[in-house]
PDB file of N, CA and C in Angstrom:
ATOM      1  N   UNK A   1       2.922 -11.376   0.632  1.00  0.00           N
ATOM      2  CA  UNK A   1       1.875 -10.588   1.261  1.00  0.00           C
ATOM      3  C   UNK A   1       1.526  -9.368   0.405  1.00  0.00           C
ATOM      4  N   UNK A   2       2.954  -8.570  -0.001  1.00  0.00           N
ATOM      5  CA  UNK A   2       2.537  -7.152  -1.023  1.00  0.00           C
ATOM      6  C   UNK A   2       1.476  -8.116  -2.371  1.00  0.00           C
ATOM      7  N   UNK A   3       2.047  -8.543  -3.049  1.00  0.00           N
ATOM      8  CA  UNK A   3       1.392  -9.371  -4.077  1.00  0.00           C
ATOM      9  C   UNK A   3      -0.485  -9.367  -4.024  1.00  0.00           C
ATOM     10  N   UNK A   4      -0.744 -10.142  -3.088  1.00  0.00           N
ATOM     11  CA  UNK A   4      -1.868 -10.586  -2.216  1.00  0.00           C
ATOM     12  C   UNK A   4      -2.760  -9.394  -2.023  1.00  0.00           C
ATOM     13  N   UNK A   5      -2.084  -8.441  -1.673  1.00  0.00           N
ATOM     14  CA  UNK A   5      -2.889  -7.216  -1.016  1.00  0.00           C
ATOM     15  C   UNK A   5      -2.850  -6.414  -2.750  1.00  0.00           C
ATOM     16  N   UNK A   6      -1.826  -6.391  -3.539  1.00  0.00           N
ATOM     17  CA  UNK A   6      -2.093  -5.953  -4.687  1.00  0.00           C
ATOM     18  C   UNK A   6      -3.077  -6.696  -5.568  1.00  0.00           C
ATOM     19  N   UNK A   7      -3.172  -7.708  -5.268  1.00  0.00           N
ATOM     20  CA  UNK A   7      -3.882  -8.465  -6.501  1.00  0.00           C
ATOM     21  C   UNK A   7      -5.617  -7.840  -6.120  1.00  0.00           C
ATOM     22  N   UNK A   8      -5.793  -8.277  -4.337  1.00  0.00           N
ATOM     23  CA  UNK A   8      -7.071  -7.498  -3.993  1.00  0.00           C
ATOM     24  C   UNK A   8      -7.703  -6.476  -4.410  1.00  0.00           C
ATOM     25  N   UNK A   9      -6.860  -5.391  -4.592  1.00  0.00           N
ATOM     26  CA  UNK A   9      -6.979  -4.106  -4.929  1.00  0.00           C
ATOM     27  C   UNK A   9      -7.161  -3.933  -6.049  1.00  0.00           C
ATOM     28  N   UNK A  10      -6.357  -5.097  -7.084  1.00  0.00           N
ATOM     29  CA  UNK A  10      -6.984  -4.957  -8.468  1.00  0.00           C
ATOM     30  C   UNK A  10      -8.096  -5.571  -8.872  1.00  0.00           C
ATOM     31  N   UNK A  11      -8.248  -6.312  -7.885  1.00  0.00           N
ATOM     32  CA  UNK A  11      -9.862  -7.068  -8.377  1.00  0.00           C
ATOM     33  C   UNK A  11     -11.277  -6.130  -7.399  1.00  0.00           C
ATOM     34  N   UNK A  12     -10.682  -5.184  -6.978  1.00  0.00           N
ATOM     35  CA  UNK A  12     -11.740  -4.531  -6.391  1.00  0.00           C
ATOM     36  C   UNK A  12     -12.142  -3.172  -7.016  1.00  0.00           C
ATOM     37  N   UNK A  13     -10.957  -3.085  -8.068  1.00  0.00           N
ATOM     38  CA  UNK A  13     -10.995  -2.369  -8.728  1.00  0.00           C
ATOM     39  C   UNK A  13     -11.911  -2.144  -9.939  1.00  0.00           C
ATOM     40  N   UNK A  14     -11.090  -3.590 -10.360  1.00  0.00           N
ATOM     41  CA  UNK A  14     -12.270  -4.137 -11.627  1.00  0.00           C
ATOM     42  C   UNK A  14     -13.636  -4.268 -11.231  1.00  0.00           C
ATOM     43  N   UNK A  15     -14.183  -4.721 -10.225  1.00  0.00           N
ATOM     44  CA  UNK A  15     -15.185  -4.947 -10.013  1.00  0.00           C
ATOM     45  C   UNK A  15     -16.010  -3.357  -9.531  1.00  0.00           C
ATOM     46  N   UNK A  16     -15.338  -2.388  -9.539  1.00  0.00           N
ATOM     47  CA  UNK A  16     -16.138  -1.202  -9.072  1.00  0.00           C
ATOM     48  C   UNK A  16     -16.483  -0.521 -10.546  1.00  0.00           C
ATOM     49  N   UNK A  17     -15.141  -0.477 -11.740  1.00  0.00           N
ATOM     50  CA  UNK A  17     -15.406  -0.707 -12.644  1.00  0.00           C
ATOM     51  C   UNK A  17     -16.346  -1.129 -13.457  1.00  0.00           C
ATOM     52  N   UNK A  18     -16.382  -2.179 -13.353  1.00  0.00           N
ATOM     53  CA  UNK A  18     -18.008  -3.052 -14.006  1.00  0.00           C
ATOM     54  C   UNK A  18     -19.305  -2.494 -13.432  1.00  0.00           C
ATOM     55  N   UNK A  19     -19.386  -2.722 -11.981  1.00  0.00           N
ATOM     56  CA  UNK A  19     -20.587  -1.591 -11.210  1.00  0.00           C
ATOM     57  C   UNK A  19     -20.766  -0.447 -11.959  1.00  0.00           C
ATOM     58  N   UNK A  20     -19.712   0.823 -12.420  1.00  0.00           N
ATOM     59  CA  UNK A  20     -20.098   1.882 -13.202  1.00  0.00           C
ATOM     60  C   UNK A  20     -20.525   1.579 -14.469  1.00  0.00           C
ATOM     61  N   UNK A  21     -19.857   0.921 -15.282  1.00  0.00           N
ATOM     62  CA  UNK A  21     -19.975   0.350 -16.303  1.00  0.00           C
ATOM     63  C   UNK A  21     -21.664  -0.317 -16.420  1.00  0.00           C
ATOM     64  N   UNK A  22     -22.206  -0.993 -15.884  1.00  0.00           N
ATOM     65  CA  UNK A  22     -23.982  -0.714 -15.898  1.00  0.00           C
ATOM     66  C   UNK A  22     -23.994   0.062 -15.687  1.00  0.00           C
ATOM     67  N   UNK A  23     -23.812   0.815 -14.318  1.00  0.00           N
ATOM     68  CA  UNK A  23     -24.746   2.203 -14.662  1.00  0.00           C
ATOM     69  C   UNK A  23     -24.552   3.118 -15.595  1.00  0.00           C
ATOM     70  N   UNK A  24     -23.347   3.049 -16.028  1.00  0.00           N
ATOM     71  CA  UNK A  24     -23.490   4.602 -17.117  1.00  0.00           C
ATOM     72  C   UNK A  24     -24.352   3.779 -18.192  1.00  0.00           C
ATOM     73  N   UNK A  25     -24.030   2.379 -18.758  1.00  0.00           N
ATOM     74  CA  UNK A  25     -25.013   1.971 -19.706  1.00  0.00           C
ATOM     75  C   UNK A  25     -25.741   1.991 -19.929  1.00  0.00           C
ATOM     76  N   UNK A  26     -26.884   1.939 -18.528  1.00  0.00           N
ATOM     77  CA  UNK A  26     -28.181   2.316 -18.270  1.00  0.00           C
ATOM     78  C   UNK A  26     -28.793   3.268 -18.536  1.00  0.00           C
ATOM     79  N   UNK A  27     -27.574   4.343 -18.209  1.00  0.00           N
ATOM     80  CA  UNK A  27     -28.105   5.461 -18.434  1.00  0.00           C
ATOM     81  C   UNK A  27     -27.979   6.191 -20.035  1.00  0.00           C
ATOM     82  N   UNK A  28     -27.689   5.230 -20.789  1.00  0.00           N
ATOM     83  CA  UNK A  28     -26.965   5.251 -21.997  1.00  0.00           C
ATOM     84  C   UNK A  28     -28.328   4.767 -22.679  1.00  0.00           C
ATOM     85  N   UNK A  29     -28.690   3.574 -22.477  1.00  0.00           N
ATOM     86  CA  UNK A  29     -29.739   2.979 -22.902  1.00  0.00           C
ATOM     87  C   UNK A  29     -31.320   3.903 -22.656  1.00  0.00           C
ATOM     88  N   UNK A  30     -31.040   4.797 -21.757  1.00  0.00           N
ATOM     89  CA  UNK A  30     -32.257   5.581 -21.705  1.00  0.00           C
ATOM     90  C   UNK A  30     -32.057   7.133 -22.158  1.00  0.00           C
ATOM     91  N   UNK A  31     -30.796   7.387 -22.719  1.00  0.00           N
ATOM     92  CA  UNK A  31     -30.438   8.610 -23.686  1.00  0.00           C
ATOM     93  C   UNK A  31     -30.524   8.275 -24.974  1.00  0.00           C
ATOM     94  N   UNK A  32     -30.777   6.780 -24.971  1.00  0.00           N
ATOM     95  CA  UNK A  32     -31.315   6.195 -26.571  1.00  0.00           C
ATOM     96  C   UNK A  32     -32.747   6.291 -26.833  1.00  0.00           C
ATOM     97  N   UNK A  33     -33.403   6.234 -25.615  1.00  0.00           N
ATOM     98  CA  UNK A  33     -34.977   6.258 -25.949  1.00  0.00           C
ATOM     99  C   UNK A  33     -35.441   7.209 -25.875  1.00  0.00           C
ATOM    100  N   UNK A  34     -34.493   8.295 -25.044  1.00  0.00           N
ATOM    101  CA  UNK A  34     -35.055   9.702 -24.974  1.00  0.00           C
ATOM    102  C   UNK A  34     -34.773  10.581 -26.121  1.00  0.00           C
ATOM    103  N   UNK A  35     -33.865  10.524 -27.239  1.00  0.00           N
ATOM    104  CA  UNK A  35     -33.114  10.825 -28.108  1.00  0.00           C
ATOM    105  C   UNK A  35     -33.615  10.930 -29.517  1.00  0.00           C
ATOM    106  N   UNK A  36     -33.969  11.790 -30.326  1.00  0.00           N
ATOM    107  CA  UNK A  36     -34.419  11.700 -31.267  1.00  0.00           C
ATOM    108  C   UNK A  36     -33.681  12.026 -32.791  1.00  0.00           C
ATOM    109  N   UNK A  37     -33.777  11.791 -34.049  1.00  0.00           N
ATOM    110  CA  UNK A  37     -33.333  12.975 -34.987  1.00  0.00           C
ATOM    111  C   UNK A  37     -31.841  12.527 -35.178  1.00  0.00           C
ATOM    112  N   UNK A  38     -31.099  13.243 -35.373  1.00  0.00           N
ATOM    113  CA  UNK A  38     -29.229  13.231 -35.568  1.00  0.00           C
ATOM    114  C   UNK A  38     -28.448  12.521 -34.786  1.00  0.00           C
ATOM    115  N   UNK A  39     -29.101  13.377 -33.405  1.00  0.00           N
ATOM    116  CA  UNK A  39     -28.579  12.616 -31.681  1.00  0.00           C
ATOM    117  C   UNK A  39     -28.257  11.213 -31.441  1.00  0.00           C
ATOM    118  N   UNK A  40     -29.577  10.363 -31.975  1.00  0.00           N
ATOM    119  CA  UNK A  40     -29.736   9.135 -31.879  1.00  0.00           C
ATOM    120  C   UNK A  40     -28.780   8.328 -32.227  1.00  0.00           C
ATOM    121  N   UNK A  41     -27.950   8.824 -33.132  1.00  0.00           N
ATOM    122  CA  UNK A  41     -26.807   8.106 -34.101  1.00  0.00           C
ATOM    123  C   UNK A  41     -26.067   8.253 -33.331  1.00  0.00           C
ATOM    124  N   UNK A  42     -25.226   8.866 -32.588  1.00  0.00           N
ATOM    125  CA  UNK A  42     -24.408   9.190 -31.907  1.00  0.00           C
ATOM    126  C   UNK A  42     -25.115   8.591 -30.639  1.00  0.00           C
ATOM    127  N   UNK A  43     -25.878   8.759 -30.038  1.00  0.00           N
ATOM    128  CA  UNK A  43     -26.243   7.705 -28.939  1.00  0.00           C
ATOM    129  C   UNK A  43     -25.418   6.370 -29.096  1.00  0.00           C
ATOM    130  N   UNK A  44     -26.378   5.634 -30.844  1.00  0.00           N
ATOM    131  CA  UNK A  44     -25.704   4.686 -30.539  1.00  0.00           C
ATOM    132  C   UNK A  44     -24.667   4.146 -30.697  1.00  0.00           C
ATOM    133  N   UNK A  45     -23.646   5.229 -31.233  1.00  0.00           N
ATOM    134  CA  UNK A  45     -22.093   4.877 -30.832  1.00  0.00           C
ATOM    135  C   UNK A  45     -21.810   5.045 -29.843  1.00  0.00           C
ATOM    136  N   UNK A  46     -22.176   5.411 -28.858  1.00  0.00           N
ATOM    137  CA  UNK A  46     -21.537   5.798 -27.452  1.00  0.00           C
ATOM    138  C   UNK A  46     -22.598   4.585 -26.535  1.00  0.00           C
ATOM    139  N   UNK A  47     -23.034   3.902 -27.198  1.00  0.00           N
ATOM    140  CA  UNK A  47     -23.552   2.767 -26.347  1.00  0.00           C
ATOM    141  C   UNK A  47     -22.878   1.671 -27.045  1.00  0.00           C
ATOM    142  N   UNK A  48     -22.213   1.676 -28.079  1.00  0.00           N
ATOM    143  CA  UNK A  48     -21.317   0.431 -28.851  1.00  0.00           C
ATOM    144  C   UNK A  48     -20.172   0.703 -28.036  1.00  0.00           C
ATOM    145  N   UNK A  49     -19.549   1.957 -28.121  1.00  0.00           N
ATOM    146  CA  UNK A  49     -18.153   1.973 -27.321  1.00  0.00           C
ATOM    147  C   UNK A  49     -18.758   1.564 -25.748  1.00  0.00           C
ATOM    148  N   UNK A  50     -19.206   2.188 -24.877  1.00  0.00           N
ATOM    149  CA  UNK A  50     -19.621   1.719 -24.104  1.00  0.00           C
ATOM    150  C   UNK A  50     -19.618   0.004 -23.771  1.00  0.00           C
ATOM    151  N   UNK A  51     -20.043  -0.688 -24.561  1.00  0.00           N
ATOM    152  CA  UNK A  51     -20.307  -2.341 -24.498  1.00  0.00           C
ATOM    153  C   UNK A  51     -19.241  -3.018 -24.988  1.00  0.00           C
ATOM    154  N   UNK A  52     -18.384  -1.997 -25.891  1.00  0.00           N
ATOM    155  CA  UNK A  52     -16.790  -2.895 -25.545  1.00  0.00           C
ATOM    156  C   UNK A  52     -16.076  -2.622 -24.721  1.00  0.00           C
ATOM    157  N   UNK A  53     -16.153  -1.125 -24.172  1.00  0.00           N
ATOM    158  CA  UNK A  53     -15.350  -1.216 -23.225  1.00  0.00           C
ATOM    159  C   UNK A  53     -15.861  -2.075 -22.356  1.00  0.00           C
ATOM    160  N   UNK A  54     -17.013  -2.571 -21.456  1.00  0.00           N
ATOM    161  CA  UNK A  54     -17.261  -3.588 -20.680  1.00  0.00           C
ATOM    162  C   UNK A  54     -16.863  -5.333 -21.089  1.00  0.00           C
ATOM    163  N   UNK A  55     -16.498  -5.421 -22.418  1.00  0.00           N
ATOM    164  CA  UNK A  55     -16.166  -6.262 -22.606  1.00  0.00           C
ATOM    165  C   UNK A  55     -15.026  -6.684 -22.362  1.00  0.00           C
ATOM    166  N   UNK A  56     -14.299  -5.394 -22.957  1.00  0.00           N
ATOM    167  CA  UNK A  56     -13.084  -5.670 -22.707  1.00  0.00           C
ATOM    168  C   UNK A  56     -12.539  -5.923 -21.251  1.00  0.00           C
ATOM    169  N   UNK A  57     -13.235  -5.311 -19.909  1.00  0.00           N
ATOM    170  CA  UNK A  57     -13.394  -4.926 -19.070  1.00  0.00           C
ATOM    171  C   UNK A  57     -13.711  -6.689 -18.319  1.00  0.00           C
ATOM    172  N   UNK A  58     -14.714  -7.326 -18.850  1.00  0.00           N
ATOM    173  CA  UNK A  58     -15.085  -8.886 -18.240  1.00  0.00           C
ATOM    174  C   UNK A  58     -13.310  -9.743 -19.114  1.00  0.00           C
ATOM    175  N   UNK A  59     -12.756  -9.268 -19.830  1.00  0.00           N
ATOM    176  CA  UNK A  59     -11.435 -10.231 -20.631  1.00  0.00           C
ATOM    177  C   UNK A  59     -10.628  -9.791 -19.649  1.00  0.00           C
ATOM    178  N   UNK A  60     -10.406  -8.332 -18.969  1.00  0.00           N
ATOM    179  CA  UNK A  60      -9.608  -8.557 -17.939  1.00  0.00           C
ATOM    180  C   UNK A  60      -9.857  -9.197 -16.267  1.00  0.00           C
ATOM    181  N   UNK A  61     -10.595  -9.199 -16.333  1.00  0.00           N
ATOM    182  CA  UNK A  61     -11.193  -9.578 -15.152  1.00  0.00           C
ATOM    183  C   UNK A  61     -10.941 -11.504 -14.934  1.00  0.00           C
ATOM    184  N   UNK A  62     -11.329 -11.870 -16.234  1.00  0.00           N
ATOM    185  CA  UNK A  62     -11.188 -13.283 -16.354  1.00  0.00           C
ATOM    186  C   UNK A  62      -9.463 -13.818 -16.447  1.00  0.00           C
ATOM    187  N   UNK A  63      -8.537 -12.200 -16.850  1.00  0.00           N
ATOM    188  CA  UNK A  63      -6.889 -12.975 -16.933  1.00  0.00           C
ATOM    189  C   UNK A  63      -6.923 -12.521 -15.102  1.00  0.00           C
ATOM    190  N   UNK A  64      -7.145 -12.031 -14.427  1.00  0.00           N
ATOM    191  CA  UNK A  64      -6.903 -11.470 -12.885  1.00  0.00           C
ATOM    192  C   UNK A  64      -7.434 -12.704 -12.388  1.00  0.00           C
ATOM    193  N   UNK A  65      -8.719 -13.133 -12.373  1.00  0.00           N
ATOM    194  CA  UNK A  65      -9.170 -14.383 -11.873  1.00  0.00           C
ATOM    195  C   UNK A  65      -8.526 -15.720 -11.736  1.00  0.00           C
ATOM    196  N   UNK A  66      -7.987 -16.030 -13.023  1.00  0.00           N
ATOM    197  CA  UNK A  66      -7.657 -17.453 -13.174  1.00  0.00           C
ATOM    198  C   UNK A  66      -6.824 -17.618 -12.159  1.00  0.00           C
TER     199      UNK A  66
END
């Protein structure tokens, strides 16, 4: 039963996770278009880190699932 109720909690976890994970991206993706000059570069590292961490983020999700 502990197990069960833990495993829930971690998949509700992950999944609230991923929910932020678009949105900050989103909002990532529109600090890229708003962004001009020096900034921009740095935008788009923080939208590369950003998209692995979600990646990495769907690899755990898929070992919790199976």
């Amino acid at each position: 039963m502990m197990d069960e109720t833990r495993e829930g909690e971690r998949r509700e976890t992950i999944e609230e996770l991923s929910e932020l994970f678009a949105v900050v991206q989103e909002m990532g993706r529109r600090l890229a278009e708003e962004s001009h000059g020096e900034a921009y570069s740095s935008v788009r590292e923080l939208n590369e880190i950003l998209h692995q961490a979600r990646l990495a983020l769907e690899k755990i999700r898929e070992g919790v699932v199976r």
